[in-house]
PDB file of N, CA and C in Angstrom:
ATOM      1  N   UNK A   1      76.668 123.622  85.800  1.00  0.00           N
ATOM      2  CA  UNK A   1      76.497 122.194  85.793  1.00  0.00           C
ATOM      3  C   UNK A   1      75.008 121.875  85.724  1.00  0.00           C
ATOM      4  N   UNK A   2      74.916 120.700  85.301  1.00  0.00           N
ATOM      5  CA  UNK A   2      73.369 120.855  84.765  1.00  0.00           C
ATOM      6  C   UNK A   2      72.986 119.867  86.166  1.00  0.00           C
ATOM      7  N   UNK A   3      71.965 119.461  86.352  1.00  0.00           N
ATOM      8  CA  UNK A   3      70.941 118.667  87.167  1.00  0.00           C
ATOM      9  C   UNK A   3      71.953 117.107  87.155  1.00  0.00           C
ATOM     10  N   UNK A   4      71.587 117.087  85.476  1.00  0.00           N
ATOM     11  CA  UNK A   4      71.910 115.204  86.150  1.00  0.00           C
ATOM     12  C   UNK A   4      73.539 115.335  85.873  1.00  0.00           C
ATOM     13  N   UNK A   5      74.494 116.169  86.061  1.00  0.00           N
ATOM     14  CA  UNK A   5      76.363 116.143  86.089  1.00  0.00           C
ATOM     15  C   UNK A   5      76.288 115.826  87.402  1.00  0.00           C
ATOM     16  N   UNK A   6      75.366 117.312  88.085  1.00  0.00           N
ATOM     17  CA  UNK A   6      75.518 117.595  89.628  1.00  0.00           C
ATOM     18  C   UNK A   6      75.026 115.268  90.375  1.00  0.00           C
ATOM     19  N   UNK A   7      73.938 115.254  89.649  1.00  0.00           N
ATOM     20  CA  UNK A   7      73.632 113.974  90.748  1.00  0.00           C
ATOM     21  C   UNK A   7      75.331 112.702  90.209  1.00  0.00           C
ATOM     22  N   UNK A   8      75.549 113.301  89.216  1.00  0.00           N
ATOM     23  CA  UNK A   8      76.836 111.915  88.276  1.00  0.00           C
ATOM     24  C   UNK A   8      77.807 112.248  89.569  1.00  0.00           C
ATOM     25  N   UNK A   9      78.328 113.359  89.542  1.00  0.00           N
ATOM     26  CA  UNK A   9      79.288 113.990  90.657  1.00  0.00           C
ATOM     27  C   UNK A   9      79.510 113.014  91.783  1.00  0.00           C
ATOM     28  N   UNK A  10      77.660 113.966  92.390  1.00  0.00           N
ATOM     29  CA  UNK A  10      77.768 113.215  93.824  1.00  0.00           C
ATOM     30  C   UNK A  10      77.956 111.664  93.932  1.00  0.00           C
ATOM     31  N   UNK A  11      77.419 110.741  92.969  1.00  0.00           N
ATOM     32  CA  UNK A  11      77.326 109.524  93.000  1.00  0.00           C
ATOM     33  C   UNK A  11      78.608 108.756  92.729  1.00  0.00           C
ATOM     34  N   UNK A  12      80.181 109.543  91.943  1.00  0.00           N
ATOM     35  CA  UNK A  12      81.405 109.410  91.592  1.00  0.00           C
ATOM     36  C   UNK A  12      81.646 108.845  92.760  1.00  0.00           C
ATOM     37  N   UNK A  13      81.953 109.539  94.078  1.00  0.00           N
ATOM     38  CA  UNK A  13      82.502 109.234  95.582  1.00  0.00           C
ATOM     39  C   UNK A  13      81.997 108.258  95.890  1.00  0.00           C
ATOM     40  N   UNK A  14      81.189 107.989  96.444  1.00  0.00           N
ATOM     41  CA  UNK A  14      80.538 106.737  96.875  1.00  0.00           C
ATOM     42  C   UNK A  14      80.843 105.315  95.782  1.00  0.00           C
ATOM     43  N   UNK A  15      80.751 105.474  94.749  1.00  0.00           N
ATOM     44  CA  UNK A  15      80.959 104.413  93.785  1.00  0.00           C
ATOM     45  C   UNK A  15      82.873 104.002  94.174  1.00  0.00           C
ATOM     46  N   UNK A  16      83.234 104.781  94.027  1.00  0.00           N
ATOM     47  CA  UNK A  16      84.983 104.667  94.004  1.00  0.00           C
ATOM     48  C   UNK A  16      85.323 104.272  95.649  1.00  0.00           C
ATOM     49  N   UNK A  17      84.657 105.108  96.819  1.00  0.00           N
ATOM     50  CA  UNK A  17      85.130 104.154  98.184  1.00  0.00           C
ATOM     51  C   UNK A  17      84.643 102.760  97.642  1.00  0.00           C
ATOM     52  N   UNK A  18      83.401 101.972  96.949  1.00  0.00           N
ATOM     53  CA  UNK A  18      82.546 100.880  97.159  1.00  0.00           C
ATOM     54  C   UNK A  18      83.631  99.952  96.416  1.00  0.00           C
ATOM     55  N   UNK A  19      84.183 100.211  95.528  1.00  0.00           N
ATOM     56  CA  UNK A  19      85.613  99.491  94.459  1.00  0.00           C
ATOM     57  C   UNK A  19      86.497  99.497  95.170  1.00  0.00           C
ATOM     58  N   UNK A  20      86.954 100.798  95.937  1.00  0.00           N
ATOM     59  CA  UNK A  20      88.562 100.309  97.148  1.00  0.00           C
ATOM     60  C   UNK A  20      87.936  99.696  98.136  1.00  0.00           C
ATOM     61  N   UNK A  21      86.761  99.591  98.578  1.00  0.00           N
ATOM     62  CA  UNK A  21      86.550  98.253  99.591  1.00  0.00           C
ATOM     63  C   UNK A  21      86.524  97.264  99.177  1.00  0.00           C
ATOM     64  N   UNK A  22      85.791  96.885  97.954  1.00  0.00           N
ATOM     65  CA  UNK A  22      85.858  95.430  97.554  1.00  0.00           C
ATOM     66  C   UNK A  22      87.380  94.806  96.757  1.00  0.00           C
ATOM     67  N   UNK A  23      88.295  95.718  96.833  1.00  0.00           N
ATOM     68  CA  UNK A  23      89.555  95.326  95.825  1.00  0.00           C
ATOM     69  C   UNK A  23      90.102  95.208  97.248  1.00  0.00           C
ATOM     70  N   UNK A  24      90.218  95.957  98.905  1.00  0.00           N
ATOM     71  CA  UNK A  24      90.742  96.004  99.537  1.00  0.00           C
ATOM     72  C   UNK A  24      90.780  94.740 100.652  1.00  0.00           C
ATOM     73  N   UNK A  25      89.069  94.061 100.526  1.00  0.00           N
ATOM     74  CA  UNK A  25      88.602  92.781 100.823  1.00  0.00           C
ATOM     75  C   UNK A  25      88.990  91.540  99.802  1.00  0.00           C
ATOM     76  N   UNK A  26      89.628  91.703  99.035  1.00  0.00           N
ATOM     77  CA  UNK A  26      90.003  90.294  98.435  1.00  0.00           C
ATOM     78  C   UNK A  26      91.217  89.646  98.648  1.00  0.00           C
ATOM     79  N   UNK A  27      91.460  88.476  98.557  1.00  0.00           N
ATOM     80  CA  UNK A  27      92.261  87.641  99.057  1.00  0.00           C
ATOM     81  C   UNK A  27      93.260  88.368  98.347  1.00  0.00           C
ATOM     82  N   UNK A  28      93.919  88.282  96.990  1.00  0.00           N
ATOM     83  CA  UNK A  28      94.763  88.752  96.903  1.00  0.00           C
ATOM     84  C   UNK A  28      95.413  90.381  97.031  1.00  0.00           C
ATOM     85  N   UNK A  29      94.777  91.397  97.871  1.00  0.00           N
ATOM     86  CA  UNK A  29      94.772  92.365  98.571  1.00  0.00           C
ATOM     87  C   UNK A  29      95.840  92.077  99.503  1.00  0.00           C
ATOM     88  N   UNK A  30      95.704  91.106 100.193  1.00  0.00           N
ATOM     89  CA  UNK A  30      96.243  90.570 102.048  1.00  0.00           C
ATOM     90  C   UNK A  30      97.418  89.959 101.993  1.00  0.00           C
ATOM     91  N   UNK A  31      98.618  90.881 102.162  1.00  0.00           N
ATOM     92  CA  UNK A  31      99.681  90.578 101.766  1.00  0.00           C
ATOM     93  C   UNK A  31      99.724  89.621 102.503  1.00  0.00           C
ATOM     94  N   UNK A  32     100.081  89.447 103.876  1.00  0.00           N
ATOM     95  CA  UNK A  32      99.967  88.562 105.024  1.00  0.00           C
ATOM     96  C   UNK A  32      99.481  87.354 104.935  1.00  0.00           C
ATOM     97  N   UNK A  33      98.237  87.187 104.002  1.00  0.00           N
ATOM     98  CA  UNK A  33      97.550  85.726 104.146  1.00  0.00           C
ATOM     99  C   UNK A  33      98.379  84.412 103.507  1.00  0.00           C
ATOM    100  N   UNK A  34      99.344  84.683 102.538  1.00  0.00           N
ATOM    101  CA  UNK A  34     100.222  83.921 101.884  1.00  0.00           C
ATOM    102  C   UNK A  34     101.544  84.532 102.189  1.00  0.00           C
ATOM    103  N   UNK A  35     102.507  83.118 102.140  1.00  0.00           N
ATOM    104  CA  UNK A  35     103.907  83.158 102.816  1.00  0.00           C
ATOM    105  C   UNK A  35     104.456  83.636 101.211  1.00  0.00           C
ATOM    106  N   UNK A  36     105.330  84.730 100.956  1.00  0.00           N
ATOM    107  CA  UNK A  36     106.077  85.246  99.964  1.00  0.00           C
ATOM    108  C   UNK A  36     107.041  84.366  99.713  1.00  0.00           C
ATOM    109  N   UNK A  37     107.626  84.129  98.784  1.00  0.00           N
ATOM    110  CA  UNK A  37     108.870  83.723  98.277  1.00  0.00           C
ATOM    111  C   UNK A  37     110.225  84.463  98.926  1.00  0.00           C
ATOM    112  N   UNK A  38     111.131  83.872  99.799  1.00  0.00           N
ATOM    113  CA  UNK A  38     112.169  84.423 100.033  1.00  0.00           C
ATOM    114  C   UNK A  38     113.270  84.679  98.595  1.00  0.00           C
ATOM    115  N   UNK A  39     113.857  85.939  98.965  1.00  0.00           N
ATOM    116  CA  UNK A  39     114.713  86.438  97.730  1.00  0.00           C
ATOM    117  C   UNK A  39     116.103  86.788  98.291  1.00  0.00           C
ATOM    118  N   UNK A  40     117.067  86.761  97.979  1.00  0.00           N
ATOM    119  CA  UNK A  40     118.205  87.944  98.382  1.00  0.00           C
ATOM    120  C   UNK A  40     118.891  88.044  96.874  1.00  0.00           C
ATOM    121  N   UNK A  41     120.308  88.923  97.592  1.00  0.00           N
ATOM    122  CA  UNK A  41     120.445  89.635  96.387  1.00  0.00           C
ATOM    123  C   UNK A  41     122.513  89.573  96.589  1.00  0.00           C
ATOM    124  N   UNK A  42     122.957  89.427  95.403  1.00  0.00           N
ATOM    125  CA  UNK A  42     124.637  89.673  95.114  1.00  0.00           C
ATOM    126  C   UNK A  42     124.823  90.721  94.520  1.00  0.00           C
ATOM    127  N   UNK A  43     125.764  91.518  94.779  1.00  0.00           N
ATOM    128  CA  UNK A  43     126.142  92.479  94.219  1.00  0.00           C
ATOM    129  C   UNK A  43     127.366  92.578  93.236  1.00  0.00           C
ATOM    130  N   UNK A  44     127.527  92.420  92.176  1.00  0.00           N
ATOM    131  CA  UNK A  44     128.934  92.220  91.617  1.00  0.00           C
ATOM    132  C   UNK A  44     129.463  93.670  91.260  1.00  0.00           C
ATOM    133  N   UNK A  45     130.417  94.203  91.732  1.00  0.00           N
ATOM    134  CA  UNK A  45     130.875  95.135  91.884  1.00  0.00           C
ATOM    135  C   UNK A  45     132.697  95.310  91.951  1.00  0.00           C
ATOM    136  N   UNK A  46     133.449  96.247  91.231  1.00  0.00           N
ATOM    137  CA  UNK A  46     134.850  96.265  91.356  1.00  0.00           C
ATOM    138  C   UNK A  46     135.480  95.000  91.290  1.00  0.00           C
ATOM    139  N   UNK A  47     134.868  93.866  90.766  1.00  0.00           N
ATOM    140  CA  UNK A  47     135.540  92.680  90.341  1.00  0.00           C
ATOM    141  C   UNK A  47     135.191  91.554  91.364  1.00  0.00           C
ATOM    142  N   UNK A  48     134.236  91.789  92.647  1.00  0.00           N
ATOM    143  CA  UNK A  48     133.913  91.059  93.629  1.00  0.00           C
ATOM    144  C   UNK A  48     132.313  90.899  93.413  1.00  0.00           C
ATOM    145  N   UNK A  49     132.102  89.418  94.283  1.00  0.00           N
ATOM    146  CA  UNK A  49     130.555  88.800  94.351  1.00  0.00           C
ATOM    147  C   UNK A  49     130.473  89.723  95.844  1.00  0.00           C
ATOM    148  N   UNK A  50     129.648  90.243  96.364  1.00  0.00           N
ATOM    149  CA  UNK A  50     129.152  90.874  97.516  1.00  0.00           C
ATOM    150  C   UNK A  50     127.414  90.433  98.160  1.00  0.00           C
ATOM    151  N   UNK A  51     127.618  89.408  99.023  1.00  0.00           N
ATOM    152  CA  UNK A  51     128.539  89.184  99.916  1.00  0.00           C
ATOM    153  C   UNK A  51     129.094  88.204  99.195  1.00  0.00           C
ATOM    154  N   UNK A  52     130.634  87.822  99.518  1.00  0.00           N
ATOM    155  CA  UNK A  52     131.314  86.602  98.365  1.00  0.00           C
ATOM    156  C   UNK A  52     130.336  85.120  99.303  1.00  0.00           C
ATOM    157  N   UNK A  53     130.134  85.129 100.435  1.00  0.00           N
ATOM    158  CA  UNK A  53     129.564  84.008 100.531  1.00  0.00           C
ATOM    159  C   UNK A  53     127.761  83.946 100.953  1.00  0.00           C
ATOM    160  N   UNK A  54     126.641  83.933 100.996  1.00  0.00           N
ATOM    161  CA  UNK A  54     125.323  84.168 101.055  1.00  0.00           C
ATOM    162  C   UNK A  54     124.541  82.312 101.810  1.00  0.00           C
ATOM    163  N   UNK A  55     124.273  82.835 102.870  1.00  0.00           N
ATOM    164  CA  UNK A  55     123.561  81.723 103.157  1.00  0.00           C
ATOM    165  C   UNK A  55     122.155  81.888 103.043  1.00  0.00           C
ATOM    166  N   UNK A  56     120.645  81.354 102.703  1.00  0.00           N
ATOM    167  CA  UNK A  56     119.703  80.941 102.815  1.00  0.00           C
ATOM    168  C   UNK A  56     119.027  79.819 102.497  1.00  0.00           C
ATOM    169  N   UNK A  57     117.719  80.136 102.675  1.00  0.00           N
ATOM    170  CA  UNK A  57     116.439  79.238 102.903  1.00  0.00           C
ATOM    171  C   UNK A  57     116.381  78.334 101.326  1.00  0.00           C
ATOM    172  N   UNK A  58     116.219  77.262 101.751  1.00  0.00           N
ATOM    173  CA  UNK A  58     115.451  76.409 100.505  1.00  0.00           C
ATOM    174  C   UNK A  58     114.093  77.145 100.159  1.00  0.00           C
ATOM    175  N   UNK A  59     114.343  76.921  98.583  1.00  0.00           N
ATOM    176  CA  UNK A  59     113.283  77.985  97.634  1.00  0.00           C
ATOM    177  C   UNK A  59     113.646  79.263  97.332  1.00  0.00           C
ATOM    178  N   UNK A  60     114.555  79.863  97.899  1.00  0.00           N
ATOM    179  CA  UNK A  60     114.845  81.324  98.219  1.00  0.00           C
ATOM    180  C   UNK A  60     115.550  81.688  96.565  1.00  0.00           C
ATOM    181  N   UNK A  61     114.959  82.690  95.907  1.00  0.00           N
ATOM    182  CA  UNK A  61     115.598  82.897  94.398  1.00  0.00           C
ATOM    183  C   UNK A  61     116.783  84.083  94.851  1.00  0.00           C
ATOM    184  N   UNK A  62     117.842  83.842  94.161  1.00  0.00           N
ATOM    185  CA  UNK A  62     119.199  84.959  94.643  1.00  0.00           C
ATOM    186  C   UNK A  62     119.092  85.665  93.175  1.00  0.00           C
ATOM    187  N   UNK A  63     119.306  86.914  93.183  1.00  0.00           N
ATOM    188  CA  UNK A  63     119.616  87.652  92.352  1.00  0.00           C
ATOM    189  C   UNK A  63     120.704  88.509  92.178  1.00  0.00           C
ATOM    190  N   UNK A  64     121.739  88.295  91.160  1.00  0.00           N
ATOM    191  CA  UNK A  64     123.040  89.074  91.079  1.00  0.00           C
ATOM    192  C   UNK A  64     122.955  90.308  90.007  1.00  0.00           C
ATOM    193  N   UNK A  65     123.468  91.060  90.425  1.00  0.00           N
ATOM    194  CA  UNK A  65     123.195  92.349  89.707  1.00  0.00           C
ATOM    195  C   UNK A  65     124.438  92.627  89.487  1.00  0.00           C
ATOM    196  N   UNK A  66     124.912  92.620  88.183  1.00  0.00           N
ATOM    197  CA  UNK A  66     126.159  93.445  87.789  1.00  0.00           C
ATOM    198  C   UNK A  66     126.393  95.041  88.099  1.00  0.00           C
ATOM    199  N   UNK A  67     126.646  96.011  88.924  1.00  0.00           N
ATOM    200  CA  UNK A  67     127.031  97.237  89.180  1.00  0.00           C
ATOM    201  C   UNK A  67     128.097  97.897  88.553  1.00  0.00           C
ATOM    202  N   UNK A  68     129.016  96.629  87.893  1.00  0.00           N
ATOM    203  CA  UNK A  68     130.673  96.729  87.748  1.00  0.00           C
ATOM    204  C   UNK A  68     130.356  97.813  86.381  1.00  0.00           C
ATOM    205  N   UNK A  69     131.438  98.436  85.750  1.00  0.00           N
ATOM    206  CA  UNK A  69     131.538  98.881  84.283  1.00  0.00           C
ATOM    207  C   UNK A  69     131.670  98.062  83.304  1.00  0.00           C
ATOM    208  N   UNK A  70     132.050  96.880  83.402  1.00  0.00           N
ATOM    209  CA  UNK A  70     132.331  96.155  82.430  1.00  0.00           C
ATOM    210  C   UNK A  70     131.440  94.828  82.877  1.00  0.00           C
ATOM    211  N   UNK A  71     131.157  93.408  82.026  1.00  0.00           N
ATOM    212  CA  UNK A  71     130.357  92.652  81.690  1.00  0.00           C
ATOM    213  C   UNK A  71     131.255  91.510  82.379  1.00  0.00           C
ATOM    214  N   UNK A  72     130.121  90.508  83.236  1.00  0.00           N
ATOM    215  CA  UNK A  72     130.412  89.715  84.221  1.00  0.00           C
ATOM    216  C   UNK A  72     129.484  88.258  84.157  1.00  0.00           C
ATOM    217  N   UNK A  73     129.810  87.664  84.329  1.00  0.00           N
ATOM    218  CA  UNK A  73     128.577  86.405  84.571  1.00  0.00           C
ATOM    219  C   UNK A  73     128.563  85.666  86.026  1.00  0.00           C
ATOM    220  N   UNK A  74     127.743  85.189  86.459  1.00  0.00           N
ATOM    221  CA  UNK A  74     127.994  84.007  87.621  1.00  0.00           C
ATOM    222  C   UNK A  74     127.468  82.694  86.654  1.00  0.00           C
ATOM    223  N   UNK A  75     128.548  81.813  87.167  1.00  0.00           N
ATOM    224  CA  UNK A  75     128.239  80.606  86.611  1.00  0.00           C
ATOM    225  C   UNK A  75     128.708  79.617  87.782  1.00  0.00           C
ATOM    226  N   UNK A  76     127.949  78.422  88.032  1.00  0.00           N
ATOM    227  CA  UNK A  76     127.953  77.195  88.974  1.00  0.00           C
ATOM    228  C   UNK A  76     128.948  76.894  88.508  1.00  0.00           C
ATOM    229  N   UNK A  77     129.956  76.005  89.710  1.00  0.00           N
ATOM    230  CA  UNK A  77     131.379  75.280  89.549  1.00  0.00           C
ATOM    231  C   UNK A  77     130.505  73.603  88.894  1.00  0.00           C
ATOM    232  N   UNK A  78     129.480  73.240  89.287  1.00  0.00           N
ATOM    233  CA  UNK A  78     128.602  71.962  89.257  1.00  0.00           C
ATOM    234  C   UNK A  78     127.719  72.156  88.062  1.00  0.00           C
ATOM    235  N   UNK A  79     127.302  73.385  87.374  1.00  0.00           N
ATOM    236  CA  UNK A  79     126.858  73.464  86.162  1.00  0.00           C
ATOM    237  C   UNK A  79     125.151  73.073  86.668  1.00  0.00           C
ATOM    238  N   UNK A  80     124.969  73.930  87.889  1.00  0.00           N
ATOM    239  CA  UNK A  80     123.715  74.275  88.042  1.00  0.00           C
ATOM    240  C   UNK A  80     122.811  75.387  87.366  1.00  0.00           C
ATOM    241  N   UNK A  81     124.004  76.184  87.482  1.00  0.00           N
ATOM    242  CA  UNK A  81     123.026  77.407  86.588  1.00  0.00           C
ATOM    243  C   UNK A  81     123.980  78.370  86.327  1.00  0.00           C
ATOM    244  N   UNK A  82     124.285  79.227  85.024  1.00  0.00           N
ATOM    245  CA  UNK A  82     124.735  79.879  84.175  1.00  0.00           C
ATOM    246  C   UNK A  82     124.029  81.295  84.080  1.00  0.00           C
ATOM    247  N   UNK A  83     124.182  82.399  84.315  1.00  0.00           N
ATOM    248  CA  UNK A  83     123.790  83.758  83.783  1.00  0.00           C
ATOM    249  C   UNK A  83     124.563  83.643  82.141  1.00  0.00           C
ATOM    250  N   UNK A  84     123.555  84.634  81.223  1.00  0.00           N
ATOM    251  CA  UNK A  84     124.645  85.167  80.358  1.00  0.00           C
ATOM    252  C   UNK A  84     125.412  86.379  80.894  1.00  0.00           C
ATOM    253  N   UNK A  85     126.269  86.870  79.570  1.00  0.00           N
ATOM    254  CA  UNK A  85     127.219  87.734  79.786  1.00  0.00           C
ATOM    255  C   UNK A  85     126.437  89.115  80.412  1.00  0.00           C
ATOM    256  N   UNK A  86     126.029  89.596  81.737  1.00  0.00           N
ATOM    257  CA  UNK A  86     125.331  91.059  82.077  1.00  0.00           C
ATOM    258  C   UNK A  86     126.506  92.114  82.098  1.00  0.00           C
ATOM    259  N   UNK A  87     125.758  93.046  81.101  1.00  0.00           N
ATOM    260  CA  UNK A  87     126.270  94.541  81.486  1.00  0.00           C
ATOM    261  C   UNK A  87     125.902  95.165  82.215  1.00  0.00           C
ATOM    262  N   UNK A  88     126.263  96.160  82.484  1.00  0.00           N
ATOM    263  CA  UNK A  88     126.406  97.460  83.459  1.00  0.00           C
ATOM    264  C   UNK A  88     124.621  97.121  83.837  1.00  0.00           C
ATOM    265  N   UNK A  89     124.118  97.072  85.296  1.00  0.00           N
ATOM    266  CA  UNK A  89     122.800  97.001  85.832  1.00  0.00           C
ATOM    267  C   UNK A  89     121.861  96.418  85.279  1.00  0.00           C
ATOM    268  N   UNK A  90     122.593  94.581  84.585  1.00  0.00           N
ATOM    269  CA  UNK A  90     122.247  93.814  84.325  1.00  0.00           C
ATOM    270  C   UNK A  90     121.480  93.269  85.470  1.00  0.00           C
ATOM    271  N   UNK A  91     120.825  91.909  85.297  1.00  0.00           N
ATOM    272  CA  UNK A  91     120.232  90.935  86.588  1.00  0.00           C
ATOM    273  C   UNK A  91     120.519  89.473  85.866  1.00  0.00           C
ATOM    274  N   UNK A  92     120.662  88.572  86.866  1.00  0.00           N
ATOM    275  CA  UNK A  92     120.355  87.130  86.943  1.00  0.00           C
ATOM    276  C   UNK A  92     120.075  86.477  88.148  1.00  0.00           C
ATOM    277  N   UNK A  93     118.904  85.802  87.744  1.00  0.00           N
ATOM    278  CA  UNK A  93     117.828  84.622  88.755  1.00  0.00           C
ATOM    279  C   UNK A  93     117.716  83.327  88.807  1.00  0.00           C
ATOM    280  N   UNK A  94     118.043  83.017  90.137  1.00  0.00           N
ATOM    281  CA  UNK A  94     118.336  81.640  90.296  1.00  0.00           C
ATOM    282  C   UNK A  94     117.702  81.295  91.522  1.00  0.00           C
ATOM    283  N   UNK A  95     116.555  80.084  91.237  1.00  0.00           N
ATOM    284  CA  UNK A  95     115.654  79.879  92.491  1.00  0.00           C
ATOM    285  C   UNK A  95     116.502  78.218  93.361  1.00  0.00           C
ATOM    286  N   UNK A  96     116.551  78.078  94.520  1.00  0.00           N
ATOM    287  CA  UNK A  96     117.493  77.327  94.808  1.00  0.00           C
ATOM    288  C   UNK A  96     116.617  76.543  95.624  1.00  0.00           C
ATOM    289  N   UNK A  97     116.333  75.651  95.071  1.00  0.00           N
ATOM    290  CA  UNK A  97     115.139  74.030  95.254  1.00  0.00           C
ATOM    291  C   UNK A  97     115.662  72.767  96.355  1.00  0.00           C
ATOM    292  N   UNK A  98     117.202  72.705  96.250  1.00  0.00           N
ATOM    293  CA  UNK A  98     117.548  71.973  97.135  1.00  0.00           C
ATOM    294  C   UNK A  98     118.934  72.194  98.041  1.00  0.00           C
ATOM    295  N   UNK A  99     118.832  71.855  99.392  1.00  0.00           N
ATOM    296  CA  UNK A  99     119.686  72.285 100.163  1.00  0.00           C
ATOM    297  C   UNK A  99     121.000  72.203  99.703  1.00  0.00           C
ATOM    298  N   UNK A 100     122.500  72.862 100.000  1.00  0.00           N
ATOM    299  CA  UNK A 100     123.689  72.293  99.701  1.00  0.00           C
ATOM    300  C   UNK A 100     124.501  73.616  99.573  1.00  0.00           C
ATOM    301  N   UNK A 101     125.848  73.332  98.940  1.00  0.00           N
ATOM    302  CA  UNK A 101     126.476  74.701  99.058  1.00  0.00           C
ATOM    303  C   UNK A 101     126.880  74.599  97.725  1.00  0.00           C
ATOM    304  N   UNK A 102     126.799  75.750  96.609  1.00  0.00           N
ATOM    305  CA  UNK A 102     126.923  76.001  95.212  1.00  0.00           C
ATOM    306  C   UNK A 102     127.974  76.933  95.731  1.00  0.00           C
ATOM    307  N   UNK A 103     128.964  76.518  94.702  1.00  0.00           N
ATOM    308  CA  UNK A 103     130.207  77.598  94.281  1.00  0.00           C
ATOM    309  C   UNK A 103     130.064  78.033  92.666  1.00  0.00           C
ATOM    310  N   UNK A 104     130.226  79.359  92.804  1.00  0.00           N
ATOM    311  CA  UNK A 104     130.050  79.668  91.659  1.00  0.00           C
ATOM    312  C   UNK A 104     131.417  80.763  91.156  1.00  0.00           C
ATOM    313  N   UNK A 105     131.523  81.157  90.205  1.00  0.00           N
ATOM    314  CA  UNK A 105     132.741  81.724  89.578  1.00  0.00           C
ATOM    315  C   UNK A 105     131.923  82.735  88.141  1.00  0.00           C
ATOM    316  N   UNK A 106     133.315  84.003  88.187  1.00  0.00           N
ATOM    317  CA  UNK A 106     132.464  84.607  86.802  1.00  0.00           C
ATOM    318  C   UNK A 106     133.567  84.022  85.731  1.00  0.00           C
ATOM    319  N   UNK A 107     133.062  84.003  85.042  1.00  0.00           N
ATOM    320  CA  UNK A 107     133.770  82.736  83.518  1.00  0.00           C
ATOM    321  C   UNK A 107     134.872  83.990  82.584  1.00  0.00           C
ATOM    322  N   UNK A 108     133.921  85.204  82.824  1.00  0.00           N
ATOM    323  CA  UNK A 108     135.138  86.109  81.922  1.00  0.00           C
ATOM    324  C   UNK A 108     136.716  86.424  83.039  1.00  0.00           C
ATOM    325  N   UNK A 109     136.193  86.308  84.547  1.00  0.00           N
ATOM    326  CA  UNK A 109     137.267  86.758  85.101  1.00  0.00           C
ATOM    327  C   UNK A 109     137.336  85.648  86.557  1.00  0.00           C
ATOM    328  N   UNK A 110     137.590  84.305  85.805  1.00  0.00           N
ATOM    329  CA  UNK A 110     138.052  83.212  86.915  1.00  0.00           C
ATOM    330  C   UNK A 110     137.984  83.189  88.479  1.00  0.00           C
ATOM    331  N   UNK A 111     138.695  84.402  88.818  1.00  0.00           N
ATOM    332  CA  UNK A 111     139.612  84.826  90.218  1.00  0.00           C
ATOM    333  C   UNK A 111     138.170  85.346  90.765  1.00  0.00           C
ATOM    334  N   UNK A 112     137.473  85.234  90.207  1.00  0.00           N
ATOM    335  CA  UNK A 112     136.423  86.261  90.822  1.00  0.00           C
ATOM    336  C   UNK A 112     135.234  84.943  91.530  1.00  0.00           C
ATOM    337  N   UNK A 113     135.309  84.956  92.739  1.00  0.00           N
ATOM    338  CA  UNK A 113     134.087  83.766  93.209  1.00  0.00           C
ATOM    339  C   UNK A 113     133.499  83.946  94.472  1.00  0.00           C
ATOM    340  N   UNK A 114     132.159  82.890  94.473  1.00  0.00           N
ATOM    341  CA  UNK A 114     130.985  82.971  95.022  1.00  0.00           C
ATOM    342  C   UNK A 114     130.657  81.825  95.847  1.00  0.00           C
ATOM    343  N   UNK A 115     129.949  81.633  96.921  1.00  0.00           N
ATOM    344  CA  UNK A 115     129.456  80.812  97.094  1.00  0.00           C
ATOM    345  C   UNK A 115     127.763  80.892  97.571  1.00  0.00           C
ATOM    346  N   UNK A 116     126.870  80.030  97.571  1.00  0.00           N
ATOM    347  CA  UNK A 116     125.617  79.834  98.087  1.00  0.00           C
ATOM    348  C   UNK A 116     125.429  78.766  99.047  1.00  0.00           C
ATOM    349  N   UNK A 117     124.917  79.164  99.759  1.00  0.00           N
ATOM    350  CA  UNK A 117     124.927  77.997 101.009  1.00  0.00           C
ATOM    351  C   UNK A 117     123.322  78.214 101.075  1.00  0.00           C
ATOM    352  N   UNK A 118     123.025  76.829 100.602  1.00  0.00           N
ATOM    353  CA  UNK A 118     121.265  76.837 100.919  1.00  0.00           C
ATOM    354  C   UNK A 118     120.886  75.540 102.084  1.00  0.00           C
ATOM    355  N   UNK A 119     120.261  75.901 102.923  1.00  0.00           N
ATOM    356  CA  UNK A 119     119.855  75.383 103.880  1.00  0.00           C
ATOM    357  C   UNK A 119     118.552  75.256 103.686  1.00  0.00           C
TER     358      UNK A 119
END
């Protein structure tokens, strides 16, 4: 190694702690300093919404995940909000803005239903 690799080297370390301190000091670093978005989650599975009924928080986005083998939708009884048709470890997102209780149903297989209870 020549003279000036050896001083590049030594000077590598010190440069790279001086970048994870200052990336580690910035606001958006601090998970804690801002309140996250509440989320939960449905499972559609063997022809069922899981849990079939879900209560939360105003703002809270629910996400349904098709697990099943075959192709499913959630759709609002009130025509709040519609997934398309998801296959196999599909997703659909729905952020829920105002309090109330949404029933929802999958459109290819009727019998199959949901509810949201947002508080």
């Amino acid at each position: 190694m020549t003279r000036k690799n050896v001083w590049m080297a030594g000077l590598a370390a010190p440069v790279m702690i001086a970048m994870l301190l200052l990336v580690a000091g910035s606001p958006s670093a601090k998970a804690n300093d801002q309140p996250s978005a509440a989320s939960a989650a449905v499972k559609i599975d063997n022809f069922f919404f899981g849990p079939q009924t879900i209560t939360v928080p105003v703002g809270t986005t629910v996400t349904w995940t098709n697990s099943d083998d075959i192709p499913h939708t959630a759709v609002s009884t009130e025509g709040v909000f519609k997934s398309k048709v998801m296959d196999t470890d599909e997703k659909f997102s729905y952020t829920f803005t105002k309090a109330g209780t949404y029933s929802y149903y999958c459109s290819i297989h009727p019998k199959m239903i949901g509810k949201v209870v947002v508080q």
